[in-house]
Protein backbone atom coordinates (compact mmCIF):
# COMPACT_ATOMS: atom_id res chain seq x y z
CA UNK A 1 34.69 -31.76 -22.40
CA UNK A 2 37.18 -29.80 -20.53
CA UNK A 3 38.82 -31.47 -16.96
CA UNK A 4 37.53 -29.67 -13.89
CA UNK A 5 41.23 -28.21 -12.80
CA UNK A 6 42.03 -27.88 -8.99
CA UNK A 7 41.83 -24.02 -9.51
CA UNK A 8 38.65 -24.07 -10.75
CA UNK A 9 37.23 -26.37 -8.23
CA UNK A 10 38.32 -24.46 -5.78
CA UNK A 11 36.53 -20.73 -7.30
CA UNK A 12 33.93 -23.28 -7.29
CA UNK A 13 33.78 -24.54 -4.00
CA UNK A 14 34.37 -20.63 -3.39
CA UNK A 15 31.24 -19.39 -5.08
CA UNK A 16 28.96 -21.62 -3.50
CA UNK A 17 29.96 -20.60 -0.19
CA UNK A 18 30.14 -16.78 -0.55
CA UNK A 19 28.57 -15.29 2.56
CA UNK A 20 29.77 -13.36 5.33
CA UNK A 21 30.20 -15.36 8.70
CA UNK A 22 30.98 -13.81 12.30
CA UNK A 23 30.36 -16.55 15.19
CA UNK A 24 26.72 -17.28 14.28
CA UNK A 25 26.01 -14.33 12.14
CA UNK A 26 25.76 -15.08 8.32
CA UNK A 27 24.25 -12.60 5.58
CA UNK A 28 24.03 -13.26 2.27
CA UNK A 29 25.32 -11.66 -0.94
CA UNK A 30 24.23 -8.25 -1.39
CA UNK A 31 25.12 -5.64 -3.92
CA UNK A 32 25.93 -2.18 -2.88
CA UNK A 33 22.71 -1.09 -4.69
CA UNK A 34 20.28 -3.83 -3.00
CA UNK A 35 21.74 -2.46 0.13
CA UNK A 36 21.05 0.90 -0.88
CA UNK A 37 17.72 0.03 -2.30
CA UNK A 38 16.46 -2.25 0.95
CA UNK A 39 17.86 0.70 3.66
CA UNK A 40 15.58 3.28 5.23
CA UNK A 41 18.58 5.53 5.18
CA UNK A 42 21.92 5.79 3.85
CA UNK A 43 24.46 8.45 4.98
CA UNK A 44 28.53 9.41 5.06
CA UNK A 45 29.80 9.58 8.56
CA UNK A 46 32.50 9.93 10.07
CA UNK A 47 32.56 8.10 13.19
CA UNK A 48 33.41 9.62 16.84
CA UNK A 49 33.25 6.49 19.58
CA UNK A 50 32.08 3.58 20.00
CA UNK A 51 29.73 2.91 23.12
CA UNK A 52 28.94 -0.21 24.93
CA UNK A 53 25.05 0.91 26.20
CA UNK A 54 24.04 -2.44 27.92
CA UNK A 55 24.79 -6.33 27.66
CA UNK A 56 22.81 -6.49 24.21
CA UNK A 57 23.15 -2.97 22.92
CA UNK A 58 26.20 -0.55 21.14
CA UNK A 59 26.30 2.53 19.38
CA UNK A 60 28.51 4.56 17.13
CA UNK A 61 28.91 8.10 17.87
CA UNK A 62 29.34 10.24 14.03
CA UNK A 63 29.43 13.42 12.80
CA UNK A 64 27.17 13.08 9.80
CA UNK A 65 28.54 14.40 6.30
CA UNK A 66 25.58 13.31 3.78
CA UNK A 67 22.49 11.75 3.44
CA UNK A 68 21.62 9.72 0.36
CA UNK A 69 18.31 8.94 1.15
CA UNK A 70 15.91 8.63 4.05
CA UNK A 71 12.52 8.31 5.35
CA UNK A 72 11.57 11.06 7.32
CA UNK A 73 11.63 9.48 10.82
CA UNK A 74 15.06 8.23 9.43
CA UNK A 75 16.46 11.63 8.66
CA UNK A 76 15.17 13.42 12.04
CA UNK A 77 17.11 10.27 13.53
CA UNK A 78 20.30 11.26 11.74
CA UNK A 79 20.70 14.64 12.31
CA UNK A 80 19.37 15.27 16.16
CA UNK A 81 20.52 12.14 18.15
CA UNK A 82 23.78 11.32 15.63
CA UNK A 83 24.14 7.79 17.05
CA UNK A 84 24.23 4.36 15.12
CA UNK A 85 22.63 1.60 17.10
CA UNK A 86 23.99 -1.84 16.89
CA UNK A 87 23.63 -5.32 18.80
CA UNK A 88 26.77 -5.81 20.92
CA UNK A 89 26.84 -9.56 20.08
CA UNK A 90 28.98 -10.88 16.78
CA UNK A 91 26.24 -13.77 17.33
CA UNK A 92 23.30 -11.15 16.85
CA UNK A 93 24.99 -9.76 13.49
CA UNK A 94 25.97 -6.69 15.36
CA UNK A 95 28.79 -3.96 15.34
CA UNK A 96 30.59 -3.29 12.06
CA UNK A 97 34.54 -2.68 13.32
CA UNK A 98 34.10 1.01 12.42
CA UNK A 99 37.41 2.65 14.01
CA UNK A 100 37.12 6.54 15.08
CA UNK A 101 38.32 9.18 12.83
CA UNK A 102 37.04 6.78 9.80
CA UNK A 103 34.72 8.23 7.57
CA UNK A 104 32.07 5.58 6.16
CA UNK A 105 29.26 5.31 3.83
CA UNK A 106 26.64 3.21 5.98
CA UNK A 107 23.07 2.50 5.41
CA UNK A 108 20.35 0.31 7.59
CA UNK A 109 16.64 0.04 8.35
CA UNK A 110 14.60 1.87 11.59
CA UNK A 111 13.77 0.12 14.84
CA UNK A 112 11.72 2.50 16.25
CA UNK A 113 13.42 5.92 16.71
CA UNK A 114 16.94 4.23 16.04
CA UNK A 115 18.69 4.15 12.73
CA UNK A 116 19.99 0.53 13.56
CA UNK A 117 22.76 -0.92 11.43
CA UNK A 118 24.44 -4.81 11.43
CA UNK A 119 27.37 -6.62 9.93
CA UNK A 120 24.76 -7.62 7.00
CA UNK A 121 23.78 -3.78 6.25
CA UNK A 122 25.58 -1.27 3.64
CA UNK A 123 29.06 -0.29 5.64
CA UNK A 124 32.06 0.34 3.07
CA UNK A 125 34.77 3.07 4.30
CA UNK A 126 34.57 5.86 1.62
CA UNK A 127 38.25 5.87 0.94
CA UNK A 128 37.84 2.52 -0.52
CA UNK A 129 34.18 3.67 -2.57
CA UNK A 130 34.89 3.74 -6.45
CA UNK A 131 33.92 7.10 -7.85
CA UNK A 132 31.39 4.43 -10.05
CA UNK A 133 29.78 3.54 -6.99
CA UNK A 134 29.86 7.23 -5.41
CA UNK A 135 27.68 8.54 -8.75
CA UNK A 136 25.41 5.13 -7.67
CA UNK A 137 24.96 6.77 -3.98
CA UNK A 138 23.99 10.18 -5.34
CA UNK A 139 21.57 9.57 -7.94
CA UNK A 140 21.92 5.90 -10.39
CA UNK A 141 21.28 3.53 -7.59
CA UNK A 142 17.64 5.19 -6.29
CA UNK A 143 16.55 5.04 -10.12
CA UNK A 144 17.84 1.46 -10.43
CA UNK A 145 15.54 0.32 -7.50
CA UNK A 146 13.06 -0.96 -9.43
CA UNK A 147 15.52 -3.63 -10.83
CA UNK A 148 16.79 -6.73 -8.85
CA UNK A 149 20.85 -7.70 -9.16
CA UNK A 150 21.19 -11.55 -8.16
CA UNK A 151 24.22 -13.25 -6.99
CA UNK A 152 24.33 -16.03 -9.80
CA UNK A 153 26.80 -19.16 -9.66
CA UNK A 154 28.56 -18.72 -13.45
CA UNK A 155 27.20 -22.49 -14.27
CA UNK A 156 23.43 -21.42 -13.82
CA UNK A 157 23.63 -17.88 -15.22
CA UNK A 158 21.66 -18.38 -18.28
CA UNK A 159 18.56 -20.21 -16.72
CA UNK A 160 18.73 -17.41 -13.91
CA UNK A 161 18.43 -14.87 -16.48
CA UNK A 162 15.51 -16.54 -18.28
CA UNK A 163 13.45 -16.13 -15.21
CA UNK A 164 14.17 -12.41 -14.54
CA UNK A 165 11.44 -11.37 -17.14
CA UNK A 166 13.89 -8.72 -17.19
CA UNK A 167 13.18 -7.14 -13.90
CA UNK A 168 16.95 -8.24 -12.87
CA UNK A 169 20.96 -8.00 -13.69
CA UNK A 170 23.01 -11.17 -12.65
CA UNK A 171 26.01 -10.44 -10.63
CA UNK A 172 27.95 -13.57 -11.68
CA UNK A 173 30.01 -15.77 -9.17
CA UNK A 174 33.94 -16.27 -9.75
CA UNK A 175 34.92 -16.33 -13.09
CA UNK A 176 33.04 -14.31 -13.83
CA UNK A 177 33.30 -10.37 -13.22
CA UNK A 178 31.74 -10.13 -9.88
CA UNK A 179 34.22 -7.60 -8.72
CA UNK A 180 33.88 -5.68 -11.55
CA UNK A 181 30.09 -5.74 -11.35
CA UNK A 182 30.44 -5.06 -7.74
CA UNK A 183 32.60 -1.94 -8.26
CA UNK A 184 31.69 -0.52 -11.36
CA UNK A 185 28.21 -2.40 -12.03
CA UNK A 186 24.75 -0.06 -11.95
CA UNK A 187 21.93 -1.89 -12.74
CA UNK A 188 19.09 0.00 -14.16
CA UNK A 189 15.92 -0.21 -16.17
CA UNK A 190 16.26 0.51 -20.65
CA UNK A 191 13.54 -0.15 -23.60
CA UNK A 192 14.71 -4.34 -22.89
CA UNK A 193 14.24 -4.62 -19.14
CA UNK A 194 17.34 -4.38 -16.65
CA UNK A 195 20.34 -4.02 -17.46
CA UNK A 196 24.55 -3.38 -16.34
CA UNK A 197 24.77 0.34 -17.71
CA UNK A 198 28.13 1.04 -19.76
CA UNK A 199 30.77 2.82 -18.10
CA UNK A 200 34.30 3.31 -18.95
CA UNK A 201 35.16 2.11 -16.06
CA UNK A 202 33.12 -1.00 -15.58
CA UNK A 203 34.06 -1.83 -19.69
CA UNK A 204 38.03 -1.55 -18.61
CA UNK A 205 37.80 -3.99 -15.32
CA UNK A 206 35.79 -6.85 -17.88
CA UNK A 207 38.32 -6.61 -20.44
CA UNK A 208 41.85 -6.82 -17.69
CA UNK A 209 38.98 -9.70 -16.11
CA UNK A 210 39.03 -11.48 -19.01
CA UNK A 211 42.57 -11.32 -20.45
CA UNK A 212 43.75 -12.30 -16.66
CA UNK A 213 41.36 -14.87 -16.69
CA UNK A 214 42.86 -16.23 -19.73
CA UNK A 215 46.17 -15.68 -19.10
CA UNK A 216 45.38 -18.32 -15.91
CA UNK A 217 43.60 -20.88 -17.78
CA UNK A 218 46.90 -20.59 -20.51
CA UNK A 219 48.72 -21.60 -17.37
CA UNK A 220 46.96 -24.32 -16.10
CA UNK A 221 48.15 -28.30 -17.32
């Protein structure tokens, strides 16, 4: 049986604790397709100001670019008032440090009449969107909705995947290729239930994964 090495104690330790945490605020791990899939809208914008309305509300002045997908009270929202609401507080899981003159791919639900969006919604600046995940936003992602993609420790991945009845794709923890799943992944429904579809791209990050990942273990005492 192989020693636990500090390195891999620590991706452990890691793994286990993978959320995003702002004074209060925590959100779990999402994929950029479960965020597209669980949003009332998604959209490109590029933002304008940022506006402090009251003690316990913000807003994000945009110029709006594209729209993925909406509901219909979503997509009125978008084009006429062209302002993202947010909770002021960090403690609330408001604001999303969206600078002006930054153009963003950003999705969240509907309170009311506002598009509302938080630090645990879809915001990724489209400079740094992989031209994978761009084909996701325009068409692969919608048709993958009716598959799940959980954020699986690497230790419990195979008794996760018995349990998916293959309605799900695993996004594995560190070692495993959770960047490259999170990049290049697309999880959609085939003839044997959900599934990673095969991309160039997503087949070259696995295989420089891999060989790096062995290159460290060759390292290690």
């Amino acid at each position: 049986m192989r020693r636990l090495t500090w390195s891999s104690l620590i991706i452990l330790i890691l793994s286990v604790c993978r959320f995003e945490d702002a004074e209060g605020c925590s959100c779990t791990m999402s994929h950029p397709q479960t965020q597209f899939c669980q949003s009332d809208w998604v959209a490109v914008v590029r933002i304008k100001k940022f506006v402090e309305i009251s003690d316990h509300e913000a807003a994000y002045k945009f110029k709006l670019h594209r729209i993925f997908k909406a509901t219909p009270k979503a997509e009125h929202a978008l084009k006429q008032h062209l302002m993202l609401w947010t909770p002021s507080m960090d403690s609330l899981c408001g604001r999303v440090n969206m600078e002006p003159g930054e153009t963003w791919v950003v999705g969240g639900r509907m309170n009311g009449p506002k598009p509302h969006i938080s630090l645990c919604n879809l915001a990724m600046r489209w400079s740094e969107v992989t031209g994978r995940q761009r084909k996701g936003f325009r068409q692969f992602y919608n048709h993958g909705c009716v598959c799940h993609i959980l954020y699986t420790q690497w230790w419990n991945k195979g008794a996760v995947f018995n349990s998916t009845g293959g309605k799900g794709c695993l996004w594995e923890s560190a070692p495993g290729p959770s960047d490259c799943q999170e990049r290049y992944g697309i999880c959609m429904m085939g003839p044997a239930g959900c599934s990673w579809v095969p991309s160039v791209a997503y087949k070259k990050c696995v295989v420089k994964h891999q060989r790096d990942r062995e290159q460290q273990l060759a390292r290690e005492p």
